[in-house]
Protein backbone atom coordinates (compact mmCIF):
# COMPACT_ATOMS: atom_id res chain seq x y z
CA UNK A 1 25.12 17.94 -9.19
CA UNK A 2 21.46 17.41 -8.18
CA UNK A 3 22.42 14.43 -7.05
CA UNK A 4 25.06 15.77 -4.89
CA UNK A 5 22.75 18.31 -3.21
CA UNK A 6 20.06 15.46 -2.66
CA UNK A 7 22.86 13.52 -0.82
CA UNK A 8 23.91 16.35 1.40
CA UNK A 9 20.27 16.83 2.06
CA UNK A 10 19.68 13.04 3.05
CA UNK A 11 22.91 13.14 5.37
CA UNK A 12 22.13 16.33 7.10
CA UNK A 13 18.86 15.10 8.05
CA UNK A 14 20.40 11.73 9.41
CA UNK A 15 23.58 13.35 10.94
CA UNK A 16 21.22 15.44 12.64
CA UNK A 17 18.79 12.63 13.66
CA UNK A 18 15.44 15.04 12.40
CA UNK A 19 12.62 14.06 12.58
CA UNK A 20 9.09 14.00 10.65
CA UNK A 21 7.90 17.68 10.50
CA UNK A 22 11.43 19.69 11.31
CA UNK A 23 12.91 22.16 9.64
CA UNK A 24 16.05 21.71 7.05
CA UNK A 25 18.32 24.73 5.42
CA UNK A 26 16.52 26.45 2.76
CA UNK A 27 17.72 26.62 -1.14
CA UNK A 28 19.68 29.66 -0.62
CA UNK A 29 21.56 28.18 2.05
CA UNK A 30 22.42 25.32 0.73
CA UNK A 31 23.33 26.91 -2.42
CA UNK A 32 25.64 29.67 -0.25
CA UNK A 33 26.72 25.89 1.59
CA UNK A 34 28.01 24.16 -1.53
CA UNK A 35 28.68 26.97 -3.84
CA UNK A 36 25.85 25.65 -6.13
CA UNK A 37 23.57 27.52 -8.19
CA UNK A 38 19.76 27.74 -6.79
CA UNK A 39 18.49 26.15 -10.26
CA UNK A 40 20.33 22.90 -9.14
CA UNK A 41 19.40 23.17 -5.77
CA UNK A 42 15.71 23.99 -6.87
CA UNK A 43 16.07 20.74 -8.92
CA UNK A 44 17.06 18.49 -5.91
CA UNK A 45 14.46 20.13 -3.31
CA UNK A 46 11.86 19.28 -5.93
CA UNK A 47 12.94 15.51 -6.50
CA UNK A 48 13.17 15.08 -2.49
CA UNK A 49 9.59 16.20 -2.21
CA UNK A 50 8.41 14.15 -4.95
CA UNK A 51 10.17 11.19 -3.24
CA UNK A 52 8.59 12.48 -0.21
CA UNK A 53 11.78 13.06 2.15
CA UNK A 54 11.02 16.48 2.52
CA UNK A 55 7.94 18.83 2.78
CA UNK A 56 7.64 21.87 0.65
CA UNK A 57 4.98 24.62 0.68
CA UNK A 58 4.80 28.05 -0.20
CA UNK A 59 5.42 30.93 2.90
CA UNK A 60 7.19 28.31 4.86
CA UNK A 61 10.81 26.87 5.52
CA UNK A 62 11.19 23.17 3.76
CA UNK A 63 10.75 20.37 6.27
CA UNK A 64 11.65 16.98 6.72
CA UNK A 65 8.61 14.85 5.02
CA UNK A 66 5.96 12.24 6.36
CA UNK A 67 6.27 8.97 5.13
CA UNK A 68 3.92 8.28 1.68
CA UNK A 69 3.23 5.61 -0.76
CA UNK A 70 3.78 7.66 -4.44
CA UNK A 71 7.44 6.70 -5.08
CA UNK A 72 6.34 2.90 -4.64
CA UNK A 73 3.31 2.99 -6.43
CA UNK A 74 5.04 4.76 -9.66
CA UNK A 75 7.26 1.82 -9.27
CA UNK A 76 4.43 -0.51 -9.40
CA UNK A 77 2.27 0.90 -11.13
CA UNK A 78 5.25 1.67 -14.35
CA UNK A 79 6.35 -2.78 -13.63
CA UNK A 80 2.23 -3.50 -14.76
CA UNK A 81 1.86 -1.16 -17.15
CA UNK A 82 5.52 -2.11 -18.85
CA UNK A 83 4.88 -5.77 -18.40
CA UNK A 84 8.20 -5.77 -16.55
CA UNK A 85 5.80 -8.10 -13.62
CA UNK A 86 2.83 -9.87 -13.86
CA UNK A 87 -0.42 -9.89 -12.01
CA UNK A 88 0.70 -13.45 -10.85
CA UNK A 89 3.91 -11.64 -9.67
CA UNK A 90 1.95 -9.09 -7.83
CA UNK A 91 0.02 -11.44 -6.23
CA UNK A 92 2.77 -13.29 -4.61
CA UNK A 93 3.53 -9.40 -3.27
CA UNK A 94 0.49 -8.91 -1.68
CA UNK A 95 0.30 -12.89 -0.40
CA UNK A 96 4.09 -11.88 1.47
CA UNK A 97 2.04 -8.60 2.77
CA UNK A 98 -1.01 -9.59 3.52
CA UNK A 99 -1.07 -12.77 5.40
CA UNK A 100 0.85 -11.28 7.84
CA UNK A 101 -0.82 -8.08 7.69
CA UNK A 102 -3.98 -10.09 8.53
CA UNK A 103 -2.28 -11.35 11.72
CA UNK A 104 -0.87 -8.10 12.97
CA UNK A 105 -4.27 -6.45 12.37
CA UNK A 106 -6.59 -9.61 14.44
CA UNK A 107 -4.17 -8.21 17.17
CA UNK A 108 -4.31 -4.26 17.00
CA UNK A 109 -7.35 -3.72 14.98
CA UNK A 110 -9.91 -1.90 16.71
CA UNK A 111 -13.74 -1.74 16.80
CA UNK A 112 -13.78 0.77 13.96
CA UNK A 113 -11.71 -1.13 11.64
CA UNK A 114 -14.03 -4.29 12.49
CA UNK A 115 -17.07 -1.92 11.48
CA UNK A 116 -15.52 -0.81 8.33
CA UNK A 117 -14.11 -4.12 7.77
CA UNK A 118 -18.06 -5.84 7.78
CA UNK A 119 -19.28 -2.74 5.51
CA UNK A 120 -17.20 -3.67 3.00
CA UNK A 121 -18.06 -7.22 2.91
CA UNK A 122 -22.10 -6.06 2.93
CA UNK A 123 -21.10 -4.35 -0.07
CA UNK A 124 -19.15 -6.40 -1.97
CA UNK A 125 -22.55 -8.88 -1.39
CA UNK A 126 -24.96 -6.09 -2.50
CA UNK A 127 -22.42 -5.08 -5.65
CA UNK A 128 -21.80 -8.88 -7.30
CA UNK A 129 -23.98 -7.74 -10.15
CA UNK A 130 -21.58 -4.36 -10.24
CA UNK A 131 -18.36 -4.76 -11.01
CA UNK A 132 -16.68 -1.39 -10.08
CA UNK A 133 -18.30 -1.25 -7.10
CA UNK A 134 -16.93 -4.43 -6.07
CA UNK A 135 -13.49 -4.07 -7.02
CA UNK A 136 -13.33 -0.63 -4.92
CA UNK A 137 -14.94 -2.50 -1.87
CA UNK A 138 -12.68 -5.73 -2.01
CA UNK A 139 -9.94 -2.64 -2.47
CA UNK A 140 -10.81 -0.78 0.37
CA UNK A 141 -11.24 -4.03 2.72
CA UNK A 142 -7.54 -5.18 1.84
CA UNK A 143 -6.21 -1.42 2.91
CA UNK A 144 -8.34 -1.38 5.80
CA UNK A 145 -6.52 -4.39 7.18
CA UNK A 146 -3.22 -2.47 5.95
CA UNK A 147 -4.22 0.30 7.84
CA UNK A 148 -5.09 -1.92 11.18
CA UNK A 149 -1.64 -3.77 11.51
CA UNK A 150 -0.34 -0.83 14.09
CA UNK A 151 2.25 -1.00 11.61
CA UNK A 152 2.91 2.28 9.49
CA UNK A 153 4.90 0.94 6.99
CA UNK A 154 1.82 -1.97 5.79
CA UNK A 155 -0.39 1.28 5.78
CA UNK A 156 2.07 2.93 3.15
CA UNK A 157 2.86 -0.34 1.33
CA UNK A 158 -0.76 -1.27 0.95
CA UNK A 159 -1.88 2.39 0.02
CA UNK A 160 0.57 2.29 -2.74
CA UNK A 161 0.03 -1.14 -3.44
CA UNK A 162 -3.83 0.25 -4.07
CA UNK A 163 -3.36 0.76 -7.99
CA UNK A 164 -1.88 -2.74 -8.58
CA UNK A 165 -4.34 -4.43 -6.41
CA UNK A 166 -7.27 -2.97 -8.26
CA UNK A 167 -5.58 -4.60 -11.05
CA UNK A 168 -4.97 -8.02 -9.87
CA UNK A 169 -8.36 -8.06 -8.25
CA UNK A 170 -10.48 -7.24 -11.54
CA UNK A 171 -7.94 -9.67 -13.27
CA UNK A 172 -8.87 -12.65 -11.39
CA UNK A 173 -12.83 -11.40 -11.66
CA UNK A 174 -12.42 -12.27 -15.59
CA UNK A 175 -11.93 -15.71 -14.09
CA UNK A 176 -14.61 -16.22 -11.70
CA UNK A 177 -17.49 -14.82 -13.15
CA UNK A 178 -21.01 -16.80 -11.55
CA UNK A 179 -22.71 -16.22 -8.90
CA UNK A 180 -21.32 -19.51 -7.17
CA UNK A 181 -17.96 -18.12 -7.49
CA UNK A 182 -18.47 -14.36 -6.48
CA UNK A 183 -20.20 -15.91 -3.24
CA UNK A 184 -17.19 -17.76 -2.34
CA UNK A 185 -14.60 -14.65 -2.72
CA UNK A 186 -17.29 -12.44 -0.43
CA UNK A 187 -17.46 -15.49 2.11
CA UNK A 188 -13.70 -15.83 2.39
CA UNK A 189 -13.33 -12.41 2.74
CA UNK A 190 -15.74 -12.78 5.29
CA UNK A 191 -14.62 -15.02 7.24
CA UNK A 192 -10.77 -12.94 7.08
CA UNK A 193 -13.13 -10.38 8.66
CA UNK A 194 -14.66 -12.14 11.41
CA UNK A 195 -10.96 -13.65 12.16
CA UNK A 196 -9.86 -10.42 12.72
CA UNK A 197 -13.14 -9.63 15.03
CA UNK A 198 -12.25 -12.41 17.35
CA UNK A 199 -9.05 -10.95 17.45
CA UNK A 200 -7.96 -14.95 16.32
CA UNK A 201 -4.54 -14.34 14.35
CA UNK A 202 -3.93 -17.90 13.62
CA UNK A 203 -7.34 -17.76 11.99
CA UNK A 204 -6.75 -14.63 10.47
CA UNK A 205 -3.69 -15.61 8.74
CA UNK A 206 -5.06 -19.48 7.78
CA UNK A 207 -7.87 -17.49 5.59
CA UNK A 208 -6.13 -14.73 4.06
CA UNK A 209 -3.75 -17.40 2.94
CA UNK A 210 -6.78 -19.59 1.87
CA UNK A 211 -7.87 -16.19 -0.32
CA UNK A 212 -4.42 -16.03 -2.20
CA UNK A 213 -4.54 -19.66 -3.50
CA UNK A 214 -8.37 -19.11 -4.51
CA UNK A 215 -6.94 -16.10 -6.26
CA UNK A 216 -4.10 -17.81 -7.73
CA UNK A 217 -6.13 -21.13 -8.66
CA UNK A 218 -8.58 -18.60 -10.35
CA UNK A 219 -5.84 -18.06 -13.29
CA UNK A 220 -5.34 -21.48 -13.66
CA UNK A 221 -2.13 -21.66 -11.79
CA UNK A 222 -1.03 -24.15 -9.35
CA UNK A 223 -1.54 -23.16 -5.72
CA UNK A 224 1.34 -21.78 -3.73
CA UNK A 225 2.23 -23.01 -0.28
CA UNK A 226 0.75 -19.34 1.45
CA UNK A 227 -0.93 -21.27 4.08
């Protein structure tokens, strides 16, 4: 029966083309609507914000809800931690993401991304000795670019992608471990940077491809065709 009610929810918000931020019929009236019990209806409103299709807040009327990454990152997040995928498996994710992602953003990125973009490199220079720190920086670079695509939908796949890629990223660390090695992922990533300054997509895409068979080589694994 929750089901149901989440349903009827869904289809009034499409039949009704609302959009982000609108108002929907409260429990009781969909519960006077359907001839369901509020419990039930309680139960769906609460699964529908948790998927994030509606809005919910105490003192006001339930809305239609903004896009968000937590239903795909559980998802991910529950595949790694199950072994249902591997980090190889998530890598081939973020390659299918990414590279384009990198294009997109060398076209709509703006001077602020660039700037936080470069900051992230400097650190992930100053933090080889600091592992952590590194891993959040090399993070935070790869959702910056999500976040520069003009796209909305890379910004909520790469924000929920965050957890996984934290993962995959101190993964392949275990594998490249001197100082020889850490200076070539902050010098790719560098150069993915200053391809995205120049506003060169080609380029853009050539070395964020050229950063997912480093990655992949870095487990001992043959090198996919990214590029």
């Amino acid at each position: 029966m929750s089901d149901y009610v989440s349903q009827h929810l869904i289809d009034h918000i499409r039949t009704n083309q609302l959009r982000s931020g609108e108002a929907v019929p409260s429990e009781m009236r969909v519960s006077s609507d359907l001839g369901i019990s509020r419990g039930i209806v309680r139960e769906a409103f609460r699964a529908l914000k948790m998927a994030g299709v509606l809005e919910i807040s105490n003192g006001r009327s339930p809305r239609v809800g903004r896009i968000n990454d937590e239903g795909i990152a559980q998802v991910l997040q529950h595949a790694l931690s199950t072994e249902q995928a591997t980090i190889e498996q998530v890598l081939d994710l973020r390659a299918a993401i990414e590279i384009r992602g990198a294009e997109l953003a060398a076209i709509h990125r703006t001077v602020q991304d660039v700037e936080t973009l470069k900051k992230e490199v400097g650190n992930m220079r100053a933090f080889k000795a600091v592992q952590n720190r590194f891993i959040e920086s090399d993070a935070r670079f790869h959702e910056t670019i999500a976040q520069s695509t003009g796209n909305p939908l890379f910004a909520v796949v790469g924000s929920a992608l965050r957890g996984s890629l934290k993962a995959s990223i101190r993964a392949g660390l275990r594998n490249r471990t001197t100082v020889r090695q850490l200076d070539q992922i902050v010098a790719t990533h560098n150069a993915i940077a200053d391809a995205i300054a120049d506003q060169d997509a080609v380029r853009a895409r050539k070395y964020m491809a050229i950063h997912f068979d480093e990655a992949i080589r870095s487990f001992g694994l043959k090198a996919k065709p990214y590029a």
